[in-house]
Protein backbone atom coordinates (compact mmCIF):
# COMPACT_ATOMS: atom_id res chain seq x y z
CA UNK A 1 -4.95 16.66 37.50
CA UNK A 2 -3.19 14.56 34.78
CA UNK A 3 -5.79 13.07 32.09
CA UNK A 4 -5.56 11.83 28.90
CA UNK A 5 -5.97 13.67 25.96
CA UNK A 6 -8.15 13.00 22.93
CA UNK A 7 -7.01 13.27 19.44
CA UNK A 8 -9.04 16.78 19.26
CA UNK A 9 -7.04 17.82 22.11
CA UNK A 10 -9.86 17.98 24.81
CA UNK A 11 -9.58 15.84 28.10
CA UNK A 12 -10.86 11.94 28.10
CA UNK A 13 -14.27 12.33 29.20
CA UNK A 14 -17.27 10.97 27.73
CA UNK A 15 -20.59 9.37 28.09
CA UNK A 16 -21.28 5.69 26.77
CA UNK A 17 -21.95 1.75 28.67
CA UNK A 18 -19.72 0.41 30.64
CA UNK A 19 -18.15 -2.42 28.29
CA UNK A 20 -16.98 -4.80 30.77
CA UNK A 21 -17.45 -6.26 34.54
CA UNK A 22 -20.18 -6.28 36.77
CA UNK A 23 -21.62 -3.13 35.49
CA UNK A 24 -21.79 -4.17 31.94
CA UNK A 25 -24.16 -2.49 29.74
CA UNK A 26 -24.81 0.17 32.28
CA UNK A 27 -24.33 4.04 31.27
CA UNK A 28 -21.71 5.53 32.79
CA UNK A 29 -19.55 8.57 32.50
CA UNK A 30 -15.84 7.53 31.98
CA UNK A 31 -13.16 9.87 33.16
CA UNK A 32 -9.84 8.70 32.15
CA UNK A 33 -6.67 9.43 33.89
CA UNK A 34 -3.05 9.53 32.25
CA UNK A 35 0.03 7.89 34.04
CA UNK A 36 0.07 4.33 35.41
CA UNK A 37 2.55 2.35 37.59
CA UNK A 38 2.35 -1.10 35.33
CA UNK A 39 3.07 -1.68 31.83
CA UNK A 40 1.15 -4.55 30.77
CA UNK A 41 2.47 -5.58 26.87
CA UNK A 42 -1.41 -6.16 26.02
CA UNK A 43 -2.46 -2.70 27.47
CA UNK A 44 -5.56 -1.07 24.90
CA UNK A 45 -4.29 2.75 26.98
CA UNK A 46 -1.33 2.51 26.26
CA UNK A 47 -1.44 6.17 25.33
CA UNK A 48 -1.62 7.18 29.06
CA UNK A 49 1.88 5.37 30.10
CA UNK A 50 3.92 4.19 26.61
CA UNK A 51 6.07 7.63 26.16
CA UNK A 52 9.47 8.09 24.26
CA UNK A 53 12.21 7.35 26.00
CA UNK A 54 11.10 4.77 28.11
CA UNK A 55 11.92 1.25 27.78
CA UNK A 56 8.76 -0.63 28.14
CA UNK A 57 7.77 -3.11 25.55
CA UNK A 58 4.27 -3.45 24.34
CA UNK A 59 2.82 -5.96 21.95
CA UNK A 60 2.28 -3.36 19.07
CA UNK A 61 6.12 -2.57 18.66
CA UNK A 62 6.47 -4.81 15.55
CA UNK A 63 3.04 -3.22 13.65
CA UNK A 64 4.14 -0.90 11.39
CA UNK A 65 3.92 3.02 11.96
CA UNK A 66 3.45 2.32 15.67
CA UNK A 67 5.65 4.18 18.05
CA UNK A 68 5.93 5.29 21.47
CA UNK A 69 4.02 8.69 22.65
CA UNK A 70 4.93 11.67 23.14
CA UNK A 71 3.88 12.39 26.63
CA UNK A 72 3.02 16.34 26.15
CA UNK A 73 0.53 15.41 23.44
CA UNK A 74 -1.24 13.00 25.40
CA UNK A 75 -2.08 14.31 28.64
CA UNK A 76 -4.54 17.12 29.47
CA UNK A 77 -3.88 18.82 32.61
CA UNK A 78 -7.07 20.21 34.15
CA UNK A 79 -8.46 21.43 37.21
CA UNK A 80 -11.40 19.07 38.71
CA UNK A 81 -13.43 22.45 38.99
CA UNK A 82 -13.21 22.20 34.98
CA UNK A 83 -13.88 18.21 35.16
CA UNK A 84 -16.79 18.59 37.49
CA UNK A 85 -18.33 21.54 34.84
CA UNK A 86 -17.88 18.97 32.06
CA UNK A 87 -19.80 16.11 33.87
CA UNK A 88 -22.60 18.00 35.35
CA UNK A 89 -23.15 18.62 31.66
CA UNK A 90 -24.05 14.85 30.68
CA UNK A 91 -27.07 13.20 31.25
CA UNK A 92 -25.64 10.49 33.57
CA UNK A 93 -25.27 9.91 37.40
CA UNK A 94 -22.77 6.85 36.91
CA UNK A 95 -18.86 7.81 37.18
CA UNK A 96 -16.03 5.90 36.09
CA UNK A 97 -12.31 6.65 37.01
CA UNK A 98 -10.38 4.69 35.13
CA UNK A 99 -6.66 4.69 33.50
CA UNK A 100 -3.55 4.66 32.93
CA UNK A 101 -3.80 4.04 37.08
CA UNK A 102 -6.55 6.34 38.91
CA UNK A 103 -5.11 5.80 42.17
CA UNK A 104 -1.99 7.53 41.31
CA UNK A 105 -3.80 10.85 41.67
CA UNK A 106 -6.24 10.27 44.62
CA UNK A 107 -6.19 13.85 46.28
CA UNK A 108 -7.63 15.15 42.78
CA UNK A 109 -10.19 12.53 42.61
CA UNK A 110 -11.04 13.52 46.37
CA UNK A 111 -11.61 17.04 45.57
CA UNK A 112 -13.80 16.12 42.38
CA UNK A 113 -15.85 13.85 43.84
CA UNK A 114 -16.30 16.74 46.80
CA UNK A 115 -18.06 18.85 44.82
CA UNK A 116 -19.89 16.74 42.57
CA UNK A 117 -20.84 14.04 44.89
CA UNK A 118 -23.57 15.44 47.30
CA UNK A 119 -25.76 13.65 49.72
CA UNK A 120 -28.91 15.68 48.06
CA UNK A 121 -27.66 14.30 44.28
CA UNK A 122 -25.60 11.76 44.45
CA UNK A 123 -23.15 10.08 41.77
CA UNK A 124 -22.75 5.85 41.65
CA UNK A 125 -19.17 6.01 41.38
CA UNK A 126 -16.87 2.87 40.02
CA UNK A 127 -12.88 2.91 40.25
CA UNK A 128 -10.98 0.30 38.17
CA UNK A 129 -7.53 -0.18 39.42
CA UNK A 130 -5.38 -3.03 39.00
CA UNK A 131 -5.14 -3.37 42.68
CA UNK A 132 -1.54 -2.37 43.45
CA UNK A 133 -2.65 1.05 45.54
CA UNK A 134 -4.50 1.18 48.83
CA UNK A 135 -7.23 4.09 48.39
CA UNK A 136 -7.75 6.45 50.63
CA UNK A 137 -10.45 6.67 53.24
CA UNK A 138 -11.66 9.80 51.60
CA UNK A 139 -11.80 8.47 48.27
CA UNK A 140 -13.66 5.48 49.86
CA UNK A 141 -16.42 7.47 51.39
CA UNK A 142 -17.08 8.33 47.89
CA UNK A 143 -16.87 4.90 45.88
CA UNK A 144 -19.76 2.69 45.02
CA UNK A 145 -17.93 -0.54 44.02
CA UNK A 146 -14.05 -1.16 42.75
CA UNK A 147 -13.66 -3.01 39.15
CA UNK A 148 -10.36 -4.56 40.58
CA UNK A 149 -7.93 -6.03 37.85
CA UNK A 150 -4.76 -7.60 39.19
CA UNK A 151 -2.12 -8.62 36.19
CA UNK A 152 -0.98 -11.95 35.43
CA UNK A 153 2.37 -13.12 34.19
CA UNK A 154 0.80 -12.81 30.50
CA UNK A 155 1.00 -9.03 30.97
CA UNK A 156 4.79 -8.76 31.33
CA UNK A 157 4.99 -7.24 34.43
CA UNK A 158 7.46 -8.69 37.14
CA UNK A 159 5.20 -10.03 40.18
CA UNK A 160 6.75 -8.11 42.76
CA UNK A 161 5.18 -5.01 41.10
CA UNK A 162 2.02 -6.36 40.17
CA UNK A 163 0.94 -8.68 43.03
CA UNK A 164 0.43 -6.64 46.49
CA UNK A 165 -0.86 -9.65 48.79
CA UNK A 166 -1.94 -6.61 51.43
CA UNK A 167 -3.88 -4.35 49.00
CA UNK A 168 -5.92 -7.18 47.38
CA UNK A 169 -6.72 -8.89 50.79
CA UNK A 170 -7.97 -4.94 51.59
CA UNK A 171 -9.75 -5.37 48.87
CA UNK A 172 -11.10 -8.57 48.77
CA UNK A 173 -12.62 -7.73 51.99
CA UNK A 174 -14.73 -4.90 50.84
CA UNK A 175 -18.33 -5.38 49.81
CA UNK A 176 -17.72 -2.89 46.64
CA UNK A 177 -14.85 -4.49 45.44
CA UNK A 178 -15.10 -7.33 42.20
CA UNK A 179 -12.30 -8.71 40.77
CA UNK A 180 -11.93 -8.96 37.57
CA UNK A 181 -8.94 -11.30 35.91
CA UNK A 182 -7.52 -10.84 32.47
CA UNK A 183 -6.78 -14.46 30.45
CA UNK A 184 -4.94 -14.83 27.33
CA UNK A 185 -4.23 -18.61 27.62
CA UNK A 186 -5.26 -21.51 29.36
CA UNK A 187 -2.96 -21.37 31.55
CA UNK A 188 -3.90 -18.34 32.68
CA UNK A 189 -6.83 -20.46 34.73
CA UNK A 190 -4.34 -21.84 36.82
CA UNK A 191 -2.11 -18.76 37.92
CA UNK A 192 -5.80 -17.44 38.69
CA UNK A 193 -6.97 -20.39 41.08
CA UNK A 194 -3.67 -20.37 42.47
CA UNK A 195 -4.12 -16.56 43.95
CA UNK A 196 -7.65 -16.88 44.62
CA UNK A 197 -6.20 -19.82 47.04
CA UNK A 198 -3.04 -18.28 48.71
CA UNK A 199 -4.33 -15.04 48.85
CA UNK A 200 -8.47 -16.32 49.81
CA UNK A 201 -10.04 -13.70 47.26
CA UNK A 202 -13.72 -14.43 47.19
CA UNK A 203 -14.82 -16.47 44.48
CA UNK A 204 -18.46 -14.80 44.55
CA UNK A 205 -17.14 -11.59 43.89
CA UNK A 206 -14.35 -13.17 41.03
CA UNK A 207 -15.09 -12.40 36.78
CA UNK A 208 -12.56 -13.60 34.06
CA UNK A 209 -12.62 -12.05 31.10
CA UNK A 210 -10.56 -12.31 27.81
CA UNK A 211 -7.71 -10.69 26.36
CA UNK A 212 -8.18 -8.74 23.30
CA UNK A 213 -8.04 -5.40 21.76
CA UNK A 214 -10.39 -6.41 19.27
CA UNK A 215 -13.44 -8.20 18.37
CA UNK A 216 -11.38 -10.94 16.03
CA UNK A 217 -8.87 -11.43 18.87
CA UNK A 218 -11.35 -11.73 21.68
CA UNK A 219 -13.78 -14.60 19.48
CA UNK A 220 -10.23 -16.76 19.87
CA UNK A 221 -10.60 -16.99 23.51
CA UNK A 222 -14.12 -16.06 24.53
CA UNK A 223 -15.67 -19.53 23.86
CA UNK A 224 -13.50 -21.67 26.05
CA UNK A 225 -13.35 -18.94 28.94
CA UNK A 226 -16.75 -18.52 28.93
CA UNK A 227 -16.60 -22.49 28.95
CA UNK A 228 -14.11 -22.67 31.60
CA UNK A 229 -16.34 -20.20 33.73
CA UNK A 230 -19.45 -22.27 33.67
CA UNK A 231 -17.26 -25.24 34.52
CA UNK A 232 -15.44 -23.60 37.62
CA UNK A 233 -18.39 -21.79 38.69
CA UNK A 234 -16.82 -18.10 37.69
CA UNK A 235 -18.64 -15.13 36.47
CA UNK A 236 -17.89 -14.55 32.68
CA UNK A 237 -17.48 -11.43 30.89
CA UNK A 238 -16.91 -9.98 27.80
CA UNK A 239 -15.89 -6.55 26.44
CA UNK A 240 -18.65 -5.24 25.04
CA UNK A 241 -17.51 -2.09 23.74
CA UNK A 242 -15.34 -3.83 21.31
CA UNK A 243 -18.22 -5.59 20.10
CA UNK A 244 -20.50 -2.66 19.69
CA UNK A 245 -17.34 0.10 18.06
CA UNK A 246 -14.08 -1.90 17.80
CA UNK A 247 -10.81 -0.02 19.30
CA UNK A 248 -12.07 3.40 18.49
CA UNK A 249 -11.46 5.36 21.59
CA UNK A 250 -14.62 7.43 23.36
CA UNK A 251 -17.71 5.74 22.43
């Protein structure tokens, strides 16, 4: 399967708390898969999607130095055989498949979690997906709860691609699934309500977080959301890895 690559040229897997969502502050093993079917201009992986030759914007093209990847240098293709070897290794029973989009590459998922996930030793396993893919039942079987993210206008997408009325109503109705919204501005609040409404996504099982690849950008927005979420009766949360190690990738 297709993961990303560290700088030191080994495959994105490592051991550290879940920074965000329901599970924050939890340990967890993240597994981090390259490739993703949105291109949100915010995105802090862009590394798994953002290659050369492709014409998606993101908001770092005006820093200077930045440029597009080169998609051989940033993907690690390994057998989940090898993945399973590295994760029995870590001191953890929580997994997290994450991206780029996981659900792009469910069959490899399927046959990791086959061999790791036993009845006799079993693995708490979260997907985060921004809810554009159905999973399949034999992923399913396997997942303990889904850290859903569908994308707003503020991440540039068009809303054809990012919205999927069918898939979030599939997930909406599943016990394991939260939801987990992404707000830049205020009026991010209202695109929010106005899904949760048409599309009646449970507002138990709804979390709005801010937007921000870094501690500095996230205190700009934080206060208000967190605010705005007592106010409207929404769970609030941050991103605590920021917080605790800045942008630095696998901590």
């Amino acid at each position: 399967m297709k993961l990303a690559r560290l700088p030191d040229g080994s495959p994105e897997i490592f051991h550290t708390l879940q920074g965000e969502g329901a599970s924050i502050g939890t340990p967890a093993i993240f597994i981090r898969a390259s490739r993703c079917n949105l291109h949100c201009v915010w995105c802090d992986t862009d590394y798994t999607w953002n290659w050369e030759d492709t014409p998606w914007q993101h908001q770092r093209d005006a820093e200077p130095g930045y440029r597009k990847y080169q998609r051989g240098e940033q993907t690690a293709v390994i057998e989940p055989e090898e993945i399973a070897r590295i994760v029995r290794a870590l001191p953890c029973k929580r997994l997290v498949l994450t991206g780029g989009e996981p659900l792009l590459q469910q069959r490899d998922w399927i046959a990791l979690l086959d061999l790791l996930n036993t009845a006799e030793d079993p693995y708490a396993v979260e997907v985060e997906t921004n809810g554009t893919l159905l999973p399949l039942p034999a992923l399913d079987r396997h997942v303990t709860q889904y850290n859903v993210s569908p994308k707003l206008e503020n991440s540039g997408n068009d809303m054809s691609l990012r919205i999927q009325p069918a898939v979030l109503r599939w997930f909406a109705a599943s016990p394991k699934t939260w939801l987990k919204f992404v707000i830049a501005e205020r009026q991010d609040l209202a695109e929010v309500l106005d899904l949760i409404e048409t599309l009646e996504l449970p507002r138990n099982q709804t979390i709005f977080m801010p937007e921000g690849r870094s501690p500095e950008i996230l205190n700009q927005t934080r206060l208000w959301l967190a605010d705005s979420c007592r106010d409207l009766n929404f769970r609030f949360s941050d991103r605590l890895h920021l917080h605790l190690w800045g942008p630095a990738r696998a901590r």
